[in-house]
Protein backbone atom coordinates (compact mmCIF):
# COMPACT_ATOMS: atom_id res chain seq x y z
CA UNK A 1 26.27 0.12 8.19
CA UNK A 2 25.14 3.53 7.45
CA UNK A 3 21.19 4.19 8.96
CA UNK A 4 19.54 7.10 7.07
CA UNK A 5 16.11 8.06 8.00
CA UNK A 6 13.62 9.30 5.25
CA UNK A 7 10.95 11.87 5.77
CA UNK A 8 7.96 11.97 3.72
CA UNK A 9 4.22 13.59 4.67
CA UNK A 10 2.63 10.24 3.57
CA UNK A 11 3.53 6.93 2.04
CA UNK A 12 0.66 7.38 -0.90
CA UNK A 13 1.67 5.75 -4.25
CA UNK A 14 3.15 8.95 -5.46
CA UNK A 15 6.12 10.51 -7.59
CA UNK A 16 8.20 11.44 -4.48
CA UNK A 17 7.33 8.05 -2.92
CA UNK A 18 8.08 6.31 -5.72
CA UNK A 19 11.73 8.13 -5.90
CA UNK A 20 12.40 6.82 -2.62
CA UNK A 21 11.24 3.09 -3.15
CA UNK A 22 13.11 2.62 -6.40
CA UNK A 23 16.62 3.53 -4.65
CA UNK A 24 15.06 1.70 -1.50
CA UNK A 25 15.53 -1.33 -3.68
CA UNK A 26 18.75 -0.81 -4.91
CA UNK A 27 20.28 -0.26 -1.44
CA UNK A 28 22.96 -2.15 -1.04
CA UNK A 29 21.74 -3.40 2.77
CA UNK A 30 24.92 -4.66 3.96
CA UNK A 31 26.43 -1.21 3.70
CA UNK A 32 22.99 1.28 4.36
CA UNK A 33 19.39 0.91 5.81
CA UNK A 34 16.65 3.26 5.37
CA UNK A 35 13.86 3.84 7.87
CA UNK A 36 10.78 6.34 7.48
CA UNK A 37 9.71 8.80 9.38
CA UNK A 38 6.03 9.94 8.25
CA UNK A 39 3.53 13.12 9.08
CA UNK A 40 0.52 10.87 8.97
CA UNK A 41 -1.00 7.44 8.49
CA UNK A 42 -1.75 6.36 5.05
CA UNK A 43 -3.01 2.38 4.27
CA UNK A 44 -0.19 1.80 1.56
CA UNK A 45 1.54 -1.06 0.53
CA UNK A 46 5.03 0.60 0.52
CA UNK A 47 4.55 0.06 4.39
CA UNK A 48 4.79 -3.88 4.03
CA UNK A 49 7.03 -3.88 1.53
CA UNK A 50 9.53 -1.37 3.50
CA UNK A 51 9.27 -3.69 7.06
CA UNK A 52 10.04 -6.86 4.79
CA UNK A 53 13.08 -4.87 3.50
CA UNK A 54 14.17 -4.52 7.00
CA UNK A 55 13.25 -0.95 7.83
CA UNK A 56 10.78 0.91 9.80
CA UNK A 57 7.93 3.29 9.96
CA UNK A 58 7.05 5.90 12.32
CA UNK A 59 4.88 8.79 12.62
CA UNK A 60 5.47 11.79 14.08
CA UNK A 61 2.16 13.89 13.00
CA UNK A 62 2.15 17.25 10.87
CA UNK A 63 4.73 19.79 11.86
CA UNK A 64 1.76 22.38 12.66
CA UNK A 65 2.15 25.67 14.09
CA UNK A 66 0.21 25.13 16.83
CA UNK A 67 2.14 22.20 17.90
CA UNK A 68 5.61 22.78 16.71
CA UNK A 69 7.13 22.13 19.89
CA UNK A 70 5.25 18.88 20.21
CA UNK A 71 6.70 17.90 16.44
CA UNK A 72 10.25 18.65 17.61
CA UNK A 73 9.54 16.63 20.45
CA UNK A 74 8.46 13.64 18.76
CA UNK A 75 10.99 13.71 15.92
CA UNK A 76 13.77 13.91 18.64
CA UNK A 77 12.64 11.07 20.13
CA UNK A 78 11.85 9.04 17.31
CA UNK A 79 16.05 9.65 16.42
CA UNK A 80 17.01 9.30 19.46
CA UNK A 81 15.37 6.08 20.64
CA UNK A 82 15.64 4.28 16.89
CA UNK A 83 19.33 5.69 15.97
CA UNK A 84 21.56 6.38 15.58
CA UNK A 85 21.14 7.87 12.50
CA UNK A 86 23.93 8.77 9.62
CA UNK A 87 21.50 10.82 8.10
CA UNK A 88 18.21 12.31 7.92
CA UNK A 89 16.76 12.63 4.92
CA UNK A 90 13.81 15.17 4.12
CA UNK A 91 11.65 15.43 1.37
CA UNK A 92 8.73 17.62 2.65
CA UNK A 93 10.10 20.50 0.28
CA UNK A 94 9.36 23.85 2.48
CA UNK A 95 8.98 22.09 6.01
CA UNK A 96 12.31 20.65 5.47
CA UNK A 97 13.26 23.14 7.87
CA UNK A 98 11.28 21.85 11.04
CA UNK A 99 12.80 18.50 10.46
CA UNK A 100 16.56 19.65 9.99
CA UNK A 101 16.18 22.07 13.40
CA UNK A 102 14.71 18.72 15.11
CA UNK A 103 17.50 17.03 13.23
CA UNK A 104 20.43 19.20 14.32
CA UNK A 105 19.10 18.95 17.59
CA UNK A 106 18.94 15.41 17.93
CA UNK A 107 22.90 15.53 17.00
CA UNK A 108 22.26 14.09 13.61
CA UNK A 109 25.62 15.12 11.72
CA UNK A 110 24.13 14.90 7.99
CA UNK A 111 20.95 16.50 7.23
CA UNK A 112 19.69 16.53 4.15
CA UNK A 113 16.99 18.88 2.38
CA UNK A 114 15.50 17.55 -0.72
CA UNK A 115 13.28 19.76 -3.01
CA UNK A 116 10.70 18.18 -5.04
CA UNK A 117 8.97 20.64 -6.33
CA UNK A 118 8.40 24.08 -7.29
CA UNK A 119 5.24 25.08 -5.11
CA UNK A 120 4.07 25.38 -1.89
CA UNK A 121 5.41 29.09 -1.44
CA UNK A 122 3.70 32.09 -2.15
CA UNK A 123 1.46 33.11 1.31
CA UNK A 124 0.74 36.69 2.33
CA UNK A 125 0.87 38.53 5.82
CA UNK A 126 1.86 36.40 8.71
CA UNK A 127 1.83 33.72 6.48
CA UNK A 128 4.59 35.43 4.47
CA UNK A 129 6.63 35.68 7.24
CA UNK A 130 6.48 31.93 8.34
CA UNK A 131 7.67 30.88 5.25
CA UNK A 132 10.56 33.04 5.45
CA UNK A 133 11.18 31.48 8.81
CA UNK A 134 11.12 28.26 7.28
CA UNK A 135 13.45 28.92 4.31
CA UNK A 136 15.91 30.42 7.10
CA UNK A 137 15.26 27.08 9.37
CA UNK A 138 16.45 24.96 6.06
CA UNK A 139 19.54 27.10 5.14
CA UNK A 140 20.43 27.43 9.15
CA UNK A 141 20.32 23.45 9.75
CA UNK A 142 20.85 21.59 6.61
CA UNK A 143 23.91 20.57 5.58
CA UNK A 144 22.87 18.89 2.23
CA UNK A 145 20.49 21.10 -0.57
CA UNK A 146 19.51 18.65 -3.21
CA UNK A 147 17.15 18.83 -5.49
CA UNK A 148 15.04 16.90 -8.72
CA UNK A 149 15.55 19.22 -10.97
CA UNK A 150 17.33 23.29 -11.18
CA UNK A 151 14.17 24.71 -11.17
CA UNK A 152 13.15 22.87 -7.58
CA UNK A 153 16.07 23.86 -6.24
CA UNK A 154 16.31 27.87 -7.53
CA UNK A 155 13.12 28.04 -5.79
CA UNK A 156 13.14 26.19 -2.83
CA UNK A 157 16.94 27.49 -2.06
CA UNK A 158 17.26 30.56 -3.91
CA UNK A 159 19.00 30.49 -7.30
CA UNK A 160 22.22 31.48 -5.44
CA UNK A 161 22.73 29.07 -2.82
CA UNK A 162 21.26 25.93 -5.38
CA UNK A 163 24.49 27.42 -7.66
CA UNK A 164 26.81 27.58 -4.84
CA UNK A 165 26.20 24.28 -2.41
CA UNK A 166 23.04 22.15 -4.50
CA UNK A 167 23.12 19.45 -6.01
CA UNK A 168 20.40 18.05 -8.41
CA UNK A 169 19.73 14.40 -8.42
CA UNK A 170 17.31 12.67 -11.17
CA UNK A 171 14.24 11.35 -10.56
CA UNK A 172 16.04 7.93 -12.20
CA UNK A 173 13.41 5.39 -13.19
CA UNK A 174 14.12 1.86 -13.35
CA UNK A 175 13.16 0.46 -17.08
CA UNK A 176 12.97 -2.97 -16.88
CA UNK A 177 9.26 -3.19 -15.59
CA UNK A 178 8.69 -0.54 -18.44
CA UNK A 179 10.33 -3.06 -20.86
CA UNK A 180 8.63 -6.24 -20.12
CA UNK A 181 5.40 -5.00 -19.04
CA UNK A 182 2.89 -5.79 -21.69
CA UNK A 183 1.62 -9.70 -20.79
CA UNK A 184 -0.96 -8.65 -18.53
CA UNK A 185 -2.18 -6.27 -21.36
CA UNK A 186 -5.51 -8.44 -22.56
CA UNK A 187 -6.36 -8.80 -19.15
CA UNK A 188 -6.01 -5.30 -18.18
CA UNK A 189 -8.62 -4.39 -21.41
CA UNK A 190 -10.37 -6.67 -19.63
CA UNK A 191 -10.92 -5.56 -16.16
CA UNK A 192 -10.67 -1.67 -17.23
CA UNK A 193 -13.76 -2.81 -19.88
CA UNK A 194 -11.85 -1.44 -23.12
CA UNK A 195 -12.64 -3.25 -26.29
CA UNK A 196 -9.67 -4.52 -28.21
CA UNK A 197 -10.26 -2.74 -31.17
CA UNK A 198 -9.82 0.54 -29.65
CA UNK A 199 -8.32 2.96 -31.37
CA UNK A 200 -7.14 5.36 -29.01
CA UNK A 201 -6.21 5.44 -25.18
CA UNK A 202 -5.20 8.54 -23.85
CA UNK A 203 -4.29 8.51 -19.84
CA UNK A 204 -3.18 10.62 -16.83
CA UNK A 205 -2.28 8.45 -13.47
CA UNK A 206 -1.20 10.94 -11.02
CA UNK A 207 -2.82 12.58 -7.82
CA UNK A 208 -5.91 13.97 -8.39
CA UNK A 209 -5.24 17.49 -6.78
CA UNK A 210 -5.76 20.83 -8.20
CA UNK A 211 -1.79 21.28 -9.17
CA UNK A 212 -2.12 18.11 -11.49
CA UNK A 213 -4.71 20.02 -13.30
CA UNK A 214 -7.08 16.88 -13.58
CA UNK A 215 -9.90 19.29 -14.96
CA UNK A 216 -7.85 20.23 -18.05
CA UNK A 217 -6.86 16.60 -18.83
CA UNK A 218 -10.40 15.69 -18.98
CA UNK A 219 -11.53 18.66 -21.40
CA UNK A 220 -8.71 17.64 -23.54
CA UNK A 221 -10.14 14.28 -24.09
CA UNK A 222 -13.29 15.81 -24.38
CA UNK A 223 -12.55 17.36 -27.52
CA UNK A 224 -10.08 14.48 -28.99
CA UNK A 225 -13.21 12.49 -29.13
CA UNK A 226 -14.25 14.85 -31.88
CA UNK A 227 -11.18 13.19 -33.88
CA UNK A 228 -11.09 9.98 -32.13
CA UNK A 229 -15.20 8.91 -31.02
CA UNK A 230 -14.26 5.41 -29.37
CA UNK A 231 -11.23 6.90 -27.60
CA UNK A 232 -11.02 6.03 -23.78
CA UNK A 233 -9.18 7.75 -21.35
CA UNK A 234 -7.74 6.36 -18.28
CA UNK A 235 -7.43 8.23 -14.64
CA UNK A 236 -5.36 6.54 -11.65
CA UNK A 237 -3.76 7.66 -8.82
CA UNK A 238 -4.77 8.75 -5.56
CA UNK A 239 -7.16 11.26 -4.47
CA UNK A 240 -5.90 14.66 -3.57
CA UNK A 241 -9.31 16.60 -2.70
CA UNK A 242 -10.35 16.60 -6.66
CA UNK A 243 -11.47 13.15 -7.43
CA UNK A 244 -14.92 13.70 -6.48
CA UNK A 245 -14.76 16.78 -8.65
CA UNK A 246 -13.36 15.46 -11.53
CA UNK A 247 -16.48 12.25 -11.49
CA UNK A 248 -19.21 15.07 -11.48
CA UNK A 249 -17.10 16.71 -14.73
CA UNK A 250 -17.03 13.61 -16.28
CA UNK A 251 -20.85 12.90 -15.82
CA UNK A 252 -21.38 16.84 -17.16
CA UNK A 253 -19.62 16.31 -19.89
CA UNK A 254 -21.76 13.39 -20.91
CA UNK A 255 -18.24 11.26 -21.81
CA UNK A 256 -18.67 8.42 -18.60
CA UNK A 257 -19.13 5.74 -21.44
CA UNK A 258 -15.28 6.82 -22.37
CA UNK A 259 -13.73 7.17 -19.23
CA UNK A 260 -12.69 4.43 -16.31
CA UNK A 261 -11.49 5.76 -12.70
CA UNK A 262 -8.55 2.60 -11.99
CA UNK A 263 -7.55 3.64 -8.33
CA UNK A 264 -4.42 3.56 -6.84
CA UNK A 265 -1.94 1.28 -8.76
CA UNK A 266 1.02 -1.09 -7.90
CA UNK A 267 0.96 -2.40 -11.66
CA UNK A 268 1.85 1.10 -13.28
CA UNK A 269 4.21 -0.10 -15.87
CA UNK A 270 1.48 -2.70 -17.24
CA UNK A 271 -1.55 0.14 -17.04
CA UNK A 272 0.83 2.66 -18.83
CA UNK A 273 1.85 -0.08 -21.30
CA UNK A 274 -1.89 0.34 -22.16
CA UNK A 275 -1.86 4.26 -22.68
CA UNK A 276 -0.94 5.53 -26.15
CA UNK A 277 -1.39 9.52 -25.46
CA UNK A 278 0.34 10.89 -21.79
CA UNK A 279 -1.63 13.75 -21.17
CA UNK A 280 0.16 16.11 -18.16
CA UNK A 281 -1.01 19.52 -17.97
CA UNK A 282 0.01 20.21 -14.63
CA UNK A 283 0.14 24.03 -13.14
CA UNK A 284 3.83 23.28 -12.05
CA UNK A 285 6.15 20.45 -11.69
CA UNK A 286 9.71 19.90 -9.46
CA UNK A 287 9.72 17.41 -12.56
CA UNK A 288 7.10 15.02 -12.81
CA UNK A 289 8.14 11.26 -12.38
CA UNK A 290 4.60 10.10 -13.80
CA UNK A 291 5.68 12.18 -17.15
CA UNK A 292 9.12 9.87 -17.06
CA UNK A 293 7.47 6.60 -16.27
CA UNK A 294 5.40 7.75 -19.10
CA UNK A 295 8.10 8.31 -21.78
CA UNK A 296 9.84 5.28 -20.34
CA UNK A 297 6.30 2.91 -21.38
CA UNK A 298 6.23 4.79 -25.09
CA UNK A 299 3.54 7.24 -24.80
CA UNK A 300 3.63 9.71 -26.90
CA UNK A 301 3.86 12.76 -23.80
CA UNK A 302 2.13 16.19 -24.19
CA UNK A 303 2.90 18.32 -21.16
CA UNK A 304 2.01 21.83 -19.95
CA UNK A 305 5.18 24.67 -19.91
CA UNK A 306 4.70 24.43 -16.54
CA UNK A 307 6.51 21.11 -16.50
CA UNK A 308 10.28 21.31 -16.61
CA UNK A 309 12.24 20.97 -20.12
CA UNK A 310 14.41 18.32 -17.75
CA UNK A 311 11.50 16.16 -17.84
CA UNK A 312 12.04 15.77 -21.46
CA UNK A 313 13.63 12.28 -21.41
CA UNK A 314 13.25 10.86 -24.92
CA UNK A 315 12.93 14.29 -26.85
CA UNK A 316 11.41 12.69 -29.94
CA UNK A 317 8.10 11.46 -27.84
CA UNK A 318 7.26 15.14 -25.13
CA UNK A 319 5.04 17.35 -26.60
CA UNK A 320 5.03 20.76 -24.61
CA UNK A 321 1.74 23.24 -25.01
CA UNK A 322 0.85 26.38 -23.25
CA UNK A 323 -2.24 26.10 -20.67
CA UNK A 324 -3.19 29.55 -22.38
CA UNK A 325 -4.40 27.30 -25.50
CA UNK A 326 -7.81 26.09 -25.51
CA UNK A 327 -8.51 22.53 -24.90
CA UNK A 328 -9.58 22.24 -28.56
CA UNK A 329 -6.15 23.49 -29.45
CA UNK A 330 -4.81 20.95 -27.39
CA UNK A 331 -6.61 18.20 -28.80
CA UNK A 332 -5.87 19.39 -32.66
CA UNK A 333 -1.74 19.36 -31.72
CA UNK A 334 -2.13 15.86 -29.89
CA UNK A 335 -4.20 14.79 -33.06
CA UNK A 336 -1.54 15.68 -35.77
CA UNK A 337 1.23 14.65 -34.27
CA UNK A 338 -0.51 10.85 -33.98
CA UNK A 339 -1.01 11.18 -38.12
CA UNK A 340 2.90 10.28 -37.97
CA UNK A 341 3.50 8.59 -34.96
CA UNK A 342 5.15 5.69 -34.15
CA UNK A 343 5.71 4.48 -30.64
CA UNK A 344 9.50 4.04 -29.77
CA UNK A 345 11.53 0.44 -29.04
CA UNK A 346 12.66 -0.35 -25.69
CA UNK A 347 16.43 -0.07 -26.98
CA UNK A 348 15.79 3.76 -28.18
CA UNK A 349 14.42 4.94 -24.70
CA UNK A 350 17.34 3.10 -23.09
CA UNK A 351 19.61 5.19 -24.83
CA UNK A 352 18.09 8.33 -24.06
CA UNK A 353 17.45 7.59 -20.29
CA UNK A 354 21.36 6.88 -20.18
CA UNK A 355 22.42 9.85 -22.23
CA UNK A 356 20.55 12.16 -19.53
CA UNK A 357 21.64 10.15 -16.38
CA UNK A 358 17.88 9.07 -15.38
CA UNK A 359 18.36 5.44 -15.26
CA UNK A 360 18.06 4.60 -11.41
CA UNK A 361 21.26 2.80 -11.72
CA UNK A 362 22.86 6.50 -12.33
CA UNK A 363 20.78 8.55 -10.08
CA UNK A 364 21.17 5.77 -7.26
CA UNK A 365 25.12 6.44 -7.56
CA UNK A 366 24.56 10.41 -7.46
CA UNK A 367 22.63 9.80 -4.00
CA UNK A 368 25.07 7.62 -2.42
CA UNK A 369 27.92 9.90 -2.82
CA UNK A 370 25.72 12.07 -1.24
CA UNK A 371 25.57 9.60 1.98
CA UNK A 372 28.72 8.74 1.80
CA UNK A 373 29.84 12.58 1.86
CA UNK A 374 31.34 12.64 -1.98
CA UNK A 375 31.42 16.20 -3.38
């Protein structure tokens, strides 16, 4: 049996998370085990559900400068005194490259660098220079440069070494909790306090950090309540320094009546079932998994340019609109297009989910090659 450990910063109920849990699931355990290896300590459920699975967790504390040695220390030891390990898996996009030195040094033989995003570069000065350190750390000691999406990997590998050694695996989504949500639906309206006759519910469940752009989303619905004046909007997902933020713009805005704050969710297929309008204006994107689950529960999906085109699952229901347009424009596009539309069948987004290979069943075959070596 093949023992691959995963490195995340946290186990929040994210996009990145989420990745990893859905082919968690589909592991075939007789022939691979996953454990985790996390930066810090997060209350999540994925904890419990990973231990029942037959994994386990560890934390090893943030790979800081001031205590790098102390990091490479700890992850050593974790792999050492847990392994042996086929694998080690990271997913902490530029500080990949702390955890593939510890990695190499621990005599794992397959270390692999995963790129989620397209952020997180950028500094100045020394700052500048550590990243470059970093990048040369991750093309030194990895032996595996995967990636969500072309655009994660160009720019968290170069666009010449993505082209040369990468290899992109999708963000698949598994669609039967997408199909069959739906029967909780009347008590969802319920506990979120949404009257049944509502004729519009427009949501964003995501992290509420500044990159998700949780500001715009809520002066989009702003203005759609010009066209739509019982419209509610929905915001979930954990907080990531903004949700305080985005409460006082809510109560300055005068629209609290309209809007309900759900938390962190386990249930996401049965609160997107709910949503009728995705709205994703996010800075920048790897890819966006929360824009997929979305298109995968029949929301009509209206996305910023600064998500990729590859998050464009079902092409009839994504919507993409510059950040350089108002909010008002915004909410005029998102109001025409929902004079003529009609929300897909479960069948239809099947089809386009396996035309595009981001059906976990695909994706999950994709990442096993990868442990198992398959060019």
């Amino acid at each position: 049996m093949k023992k691959i450990l995963q490195v995340v910063s946290c186990l929040a109920l994210g996009g990145t998370e989420a990745f990893i849990m859905s082919n968690y699931r589909q592991l075939d355990k007789s022939k691979y085990q996953f454990d985790f290896m996390i930066f810090v300590e997060y209350d999540s459920p994925y904890v419990r559900e990973i231990e029942a699975l037959g994994g386990k967790v560890f934390y090893c504390g943030l790979p800081a400068i001031t205590r790098l040695k102390e990091f490479e220390n700890t992850v050593i030891s974790i792999i050492r005194e847990n392994g042996p390990y086929d694998a080690v898996h990271s997913h902490v996009n530029i500080q990949n490259g702390f955890v593939m030195q510890a990695a190499y040094r621990a005599g794992v033989k397959q270390r692999i660098s995963h790129s989620h995003d397209t952020s997180g570069k950028g500094a100045v000065g020394v700052k500048y220079l550590t990243e470059r350190w970093k990048e040369y750390l991750i093309k030194h000691y990895a032996t595996d440069f995967l990636a969500c999406s072309s655009a994660a990997g160009c720019y968290l590998y170069g666009q010449s070494l993505f082209s040369e050694k990468g290899k992109m695996i999708p963000n698949g989504i598994d669609l039967r909790p997408f199909c069959e949500a739906g029967a909780r639906r009347n008590d969802l309206l319920k506990e979120f306090d949404i009257p049944q006759g509502c004729n519009l519910i427009v949501g964003n469940i995501t992290r509420f950090e500044p990159k998700k752009n949780p500001i715009y989303t809520v002066k989009v619905f702003k203005e759609l309540l010009t066209h739509y004046p019982d419209a509610i909007l929905l915001l979930g997902g954990p907080d990531g320094g903004q949700l305080n933020e985005i409460r006082e713009l809510v109560k300055a805005l005068d629209i609290s009546a309209h809007v309900r704050f759900i938390g962190s969710r386990r249930d996401i297929p049965d609160c997107l079932e709910l949503i009728d309008v995705y709205v994703f204006p996010s800075l920048y994107e790897g890819l966006g998994i929360g824009f997929l689950e979305a298109q995968a529960s029949a929301c009509l999906c209206v996305a910023s340019k600064g998500v990729s085109e590859e998050a464009s699952i079902v092409e009839t229901s994504t919507v993409y609109l510059s950040l350089e347009d108002t909010p008002t424009v915004w909410a005029e596009h998102i109001a025409e297009k929902l004079e003529t539309w009609k929300k897909p069948d479960c069948e239809y987004i099947k089809t386009w989910f396996e035309k595009k290979g981001f059906e976990i069943e695909s994706s999950h075959k994709k990442l096993i090659e990868v442990y198992d070596g398959v060019n």
